[in-house]
Protein backbone atom coordinates (compact mmCIF):
# COMPACT_ATOMS: atom_id res chain seq x y z
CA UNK A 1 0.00 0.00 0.00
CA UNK A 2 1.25 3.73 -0.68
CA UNK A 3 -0.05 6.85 0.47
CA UNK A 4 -2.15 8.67 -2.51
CA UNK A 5 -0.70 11.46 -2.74
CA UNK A 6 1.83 10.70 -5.44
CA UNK A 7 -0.91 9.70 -7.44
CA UNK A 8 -2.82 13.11 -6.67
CA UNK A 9 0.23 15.37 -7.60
CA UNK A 10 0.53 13.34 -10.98
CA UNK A 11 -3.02 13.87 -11.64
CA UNK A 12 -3.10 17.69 -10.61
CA UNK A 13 0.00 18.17 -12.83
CA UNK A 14 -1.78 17.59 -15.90
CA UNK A 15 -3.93 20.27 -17.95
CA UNK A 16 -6.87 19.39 -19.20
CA UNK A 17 -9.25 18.04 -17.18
CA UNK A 18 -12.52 15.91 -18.11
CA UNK A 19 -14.98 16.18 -15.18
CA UNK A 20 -17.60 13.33 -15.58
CA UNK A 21 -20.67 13.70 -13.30
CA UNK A 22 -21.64 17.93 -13.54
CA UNK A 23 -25.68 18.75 -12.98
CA UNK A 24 -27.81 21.32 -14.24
CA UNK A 25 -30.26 20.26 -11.86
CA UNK A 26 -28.47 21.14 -8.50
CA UNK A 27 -25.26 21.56 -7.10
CA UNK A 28 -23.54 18.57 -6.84
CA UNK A 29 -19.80 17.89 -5.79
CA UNK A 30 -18.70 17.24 -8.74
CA UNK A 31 -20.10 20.74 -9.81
CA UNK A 32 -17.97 21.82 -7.03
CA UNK A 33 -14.85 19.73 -8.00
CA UNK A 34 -15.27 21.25 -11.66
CA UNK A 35 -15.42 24.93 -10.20
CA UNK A 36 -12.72 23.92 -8.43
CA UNK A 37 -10.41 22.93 -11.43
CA UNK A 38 -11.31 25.42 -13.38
CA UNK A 39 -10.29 28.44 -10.75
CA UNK A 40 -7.08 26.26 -10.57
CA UNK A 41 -6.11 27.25 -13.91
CA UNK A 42 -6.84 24.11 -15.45
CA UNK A 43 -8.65 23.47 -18.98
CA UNK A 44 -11.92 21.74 -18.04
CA UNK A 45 -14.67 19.81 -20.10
CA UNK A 46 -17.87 18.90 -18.54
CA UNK A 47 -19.34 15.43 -19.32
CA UNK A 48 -22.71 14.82 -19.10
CA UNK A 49 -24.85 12.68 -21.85
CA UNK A 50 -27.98 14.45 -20.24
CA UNK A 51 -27.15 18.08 -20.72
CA UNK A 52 -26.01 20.07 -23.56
CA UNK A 53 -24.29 22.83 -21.49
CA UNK A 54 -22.98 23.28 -17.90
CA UNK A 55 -21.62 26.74 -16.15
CA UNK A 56 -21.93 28.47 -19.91
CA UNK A 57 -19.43 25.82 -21.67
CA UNK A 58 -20.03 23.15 -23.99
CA UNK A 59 -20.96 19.44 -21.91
CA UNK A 60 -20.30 16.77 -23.90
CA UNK A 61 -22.40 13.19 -23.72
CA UNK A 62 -19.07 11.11 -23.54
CA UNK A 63 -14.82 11.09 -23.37
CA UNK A 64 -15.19 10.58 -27.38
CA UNK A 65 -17.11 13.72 -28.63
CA UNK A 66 -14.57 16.33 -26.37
CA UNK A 67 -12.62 18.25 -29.51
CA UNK A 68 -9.35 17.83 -27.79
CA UNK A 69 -8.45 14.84 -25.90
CA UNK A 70 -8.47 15.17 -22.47
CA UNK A 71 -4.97 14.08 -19.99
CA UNK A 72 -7.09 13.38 -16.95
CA UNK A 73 -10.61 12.63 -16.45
CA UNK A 74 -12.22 12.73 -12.47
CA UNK A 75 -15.32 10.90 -12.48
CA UNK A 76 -18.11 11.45 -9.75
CA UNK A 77 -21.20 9.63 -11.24
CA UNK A 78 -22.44 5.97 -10.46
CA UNK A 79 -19.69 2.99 -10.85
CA UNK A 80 -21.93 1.55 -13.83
CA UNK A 81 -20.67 5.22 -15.48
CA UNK A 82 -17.47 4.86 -14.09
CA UNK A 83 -16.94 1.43 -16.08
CA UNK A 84 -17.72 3.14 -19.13
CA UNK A 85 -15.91 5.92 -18.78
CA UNK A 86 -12.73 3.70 -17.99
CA UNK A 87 -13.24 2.02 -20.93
CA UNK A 88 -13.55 4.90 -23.28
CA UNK A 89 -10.01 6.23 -21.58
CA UNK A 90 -8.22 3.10 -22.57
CA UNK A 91 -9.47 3.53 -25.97
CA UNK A 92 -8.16 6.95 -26.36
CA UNK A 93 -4.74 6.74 -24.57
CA UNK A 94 -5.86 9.03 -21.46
CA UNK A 95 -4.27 8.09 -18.52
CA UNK A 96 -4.97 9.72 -15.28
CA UNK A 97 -8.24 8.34 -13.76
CA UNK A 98 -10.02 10.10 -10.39
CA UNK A 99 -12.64 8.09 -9.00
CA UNK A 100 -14.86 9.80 -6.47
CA UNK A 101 -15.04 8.63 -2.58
CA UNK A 102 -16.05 11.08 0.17
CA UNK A 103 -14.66 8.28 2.45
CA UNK A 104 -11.00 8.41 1.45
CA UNK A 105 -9.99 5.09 -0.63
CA UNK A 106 -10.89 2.14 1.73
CA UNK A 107 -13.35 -0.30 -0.53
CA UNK A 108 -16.74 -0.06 0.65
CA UNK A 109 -16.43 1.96 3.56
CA UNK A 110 -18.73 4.35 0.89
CA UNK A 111 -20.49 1.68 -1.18
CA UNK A 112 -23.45 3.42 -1.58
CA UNK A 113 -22.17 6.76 -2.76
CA UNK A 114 -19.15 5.72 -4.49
CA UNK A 115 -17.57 6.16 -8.41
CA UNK A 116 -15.35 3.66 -7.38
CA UNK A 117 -15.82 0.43 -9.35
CA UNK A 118 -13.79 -2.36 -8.88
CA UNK A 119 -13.35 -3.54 -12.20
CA UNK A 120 -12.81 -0.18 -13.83
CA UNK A 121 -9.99 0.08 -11.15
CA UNK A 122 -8.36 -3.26 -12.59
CA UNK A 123 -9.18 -2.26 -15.73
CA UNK A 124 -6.84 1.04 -14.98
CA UNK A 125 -4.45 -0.61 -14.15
CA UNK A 126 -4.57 -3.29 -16.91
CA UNK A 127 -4.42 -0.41 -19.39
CA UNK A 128 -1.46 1.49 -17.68
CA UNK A 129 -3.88 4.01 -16.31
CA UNK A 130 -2.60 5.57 -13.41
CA UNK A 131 -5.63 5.62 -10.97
CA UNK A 132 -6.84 7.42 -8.10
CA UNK A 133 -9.34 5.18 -6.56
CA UNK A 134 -11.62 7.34 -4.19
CA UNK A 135 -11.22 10.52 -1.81
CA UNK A 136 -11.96 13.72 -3.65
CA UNK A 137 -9.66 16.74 -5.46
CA UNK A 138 -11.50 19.03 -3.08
CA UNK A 139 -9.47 17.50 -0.64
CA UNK A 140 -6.15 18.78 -2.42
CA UNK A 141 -6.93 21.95 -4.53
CA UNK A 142 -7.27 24.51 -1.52
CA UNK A 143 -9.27 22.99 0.61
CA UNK A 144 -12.30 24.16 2.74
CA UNK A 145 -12.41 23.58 6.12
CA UNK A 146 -14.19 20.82 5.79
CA UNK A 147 -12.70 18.96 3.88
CA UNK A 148 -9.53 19.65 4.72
CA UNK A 149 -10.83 18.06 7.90
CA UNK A 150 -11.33 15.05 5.89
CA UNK A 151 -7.96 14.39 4.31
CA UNK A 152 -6.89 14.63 7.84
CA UNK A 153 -9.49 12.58 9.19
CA UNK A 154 -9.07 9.88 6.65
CA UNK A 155 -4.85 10.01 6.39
CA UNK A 156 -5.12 9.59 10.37
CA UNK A 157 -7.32 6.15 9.83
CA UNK A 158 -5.20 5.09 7.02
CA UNK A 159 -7.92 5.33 4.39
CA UNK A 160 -5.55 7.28 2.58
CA UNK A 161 -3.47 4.63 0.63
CA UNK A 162 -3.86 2.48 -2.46
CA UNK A 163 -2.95 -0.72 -3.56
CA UNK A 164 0.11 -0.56 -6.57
């Protein structure tokens, strides 16, 4: 096991930045996570196959219809999407992966509000996909209290680290 922060600082180096998951219908976190990127700096593309626009910016129904191929792609939607979306980053060479946890990245301490899914995480790795399974970028890119809080909270219980 290794501490997930290398992964995160790989991940946050890259540019453009696919967030699957953003709502029209309320705010969501991974409204919040795309806010986030974007006041980061970073070139963001919203996914969504139910929504034609999101924050006044194209959204895009899949990985395959963005004009410009994406280097990392965070994913906070259902782990039936996540699969999906996994497999549509293999096919197009990206290869940074974010999976959604609020619970840090122990399996199925969240399993009901997860984007983790198992085999899109082997699947990753299969695929030389360098993969974040769980906790959130909130957690890294200037965090609020709260969830500052829990990085802490979860580094502290050791649900912090990911397998190799």
């Amino acid at each position: 096991m290794s501490k997930v922060e290398p992964l995160v600082k790989d991940f946050l180096a890259q540019k453009k930045i696919a967030v699957v998951g953003v709502s029209d219908k309320r705010e969501t976190g991974c409204n919040s996570n795309y806010k986030k990127f974007k006041a980061a700096g970073y070139r963001v593309f919203a996914v969504n196959p139910h929504i034609t626009t999101y924050d006044g910016t194209p959204c895009y129904p899949d990985l395959k219809s963005i004009p410009e191929k994406p280097d990392a792609v965070f994913i906070l939607a259902s782990p039936q999407v996540t699969d999906e979306i996994v497999r549509q980053c293999a096919d197009l060479g990206i290869r940074h992966v974010w999976m959604h946890c609020m619970m840090g990245t122990k399996p199925g301490l969240a399993a009901g509000t997860t984007s983790v899914s198992p085999d899109a995480v082997a699947l990753c790795r299969a695929n030389g996909i360098s993969v974040i399974p769980g906790s959130c970028p909130n957690q890294f890119l200037k965090p609020d209290f709260g969830h500052g809080m829990m990085r802490g909270l979860w580094g502290l219980l050791g649900f912090m680290s990911v397998e190799g």
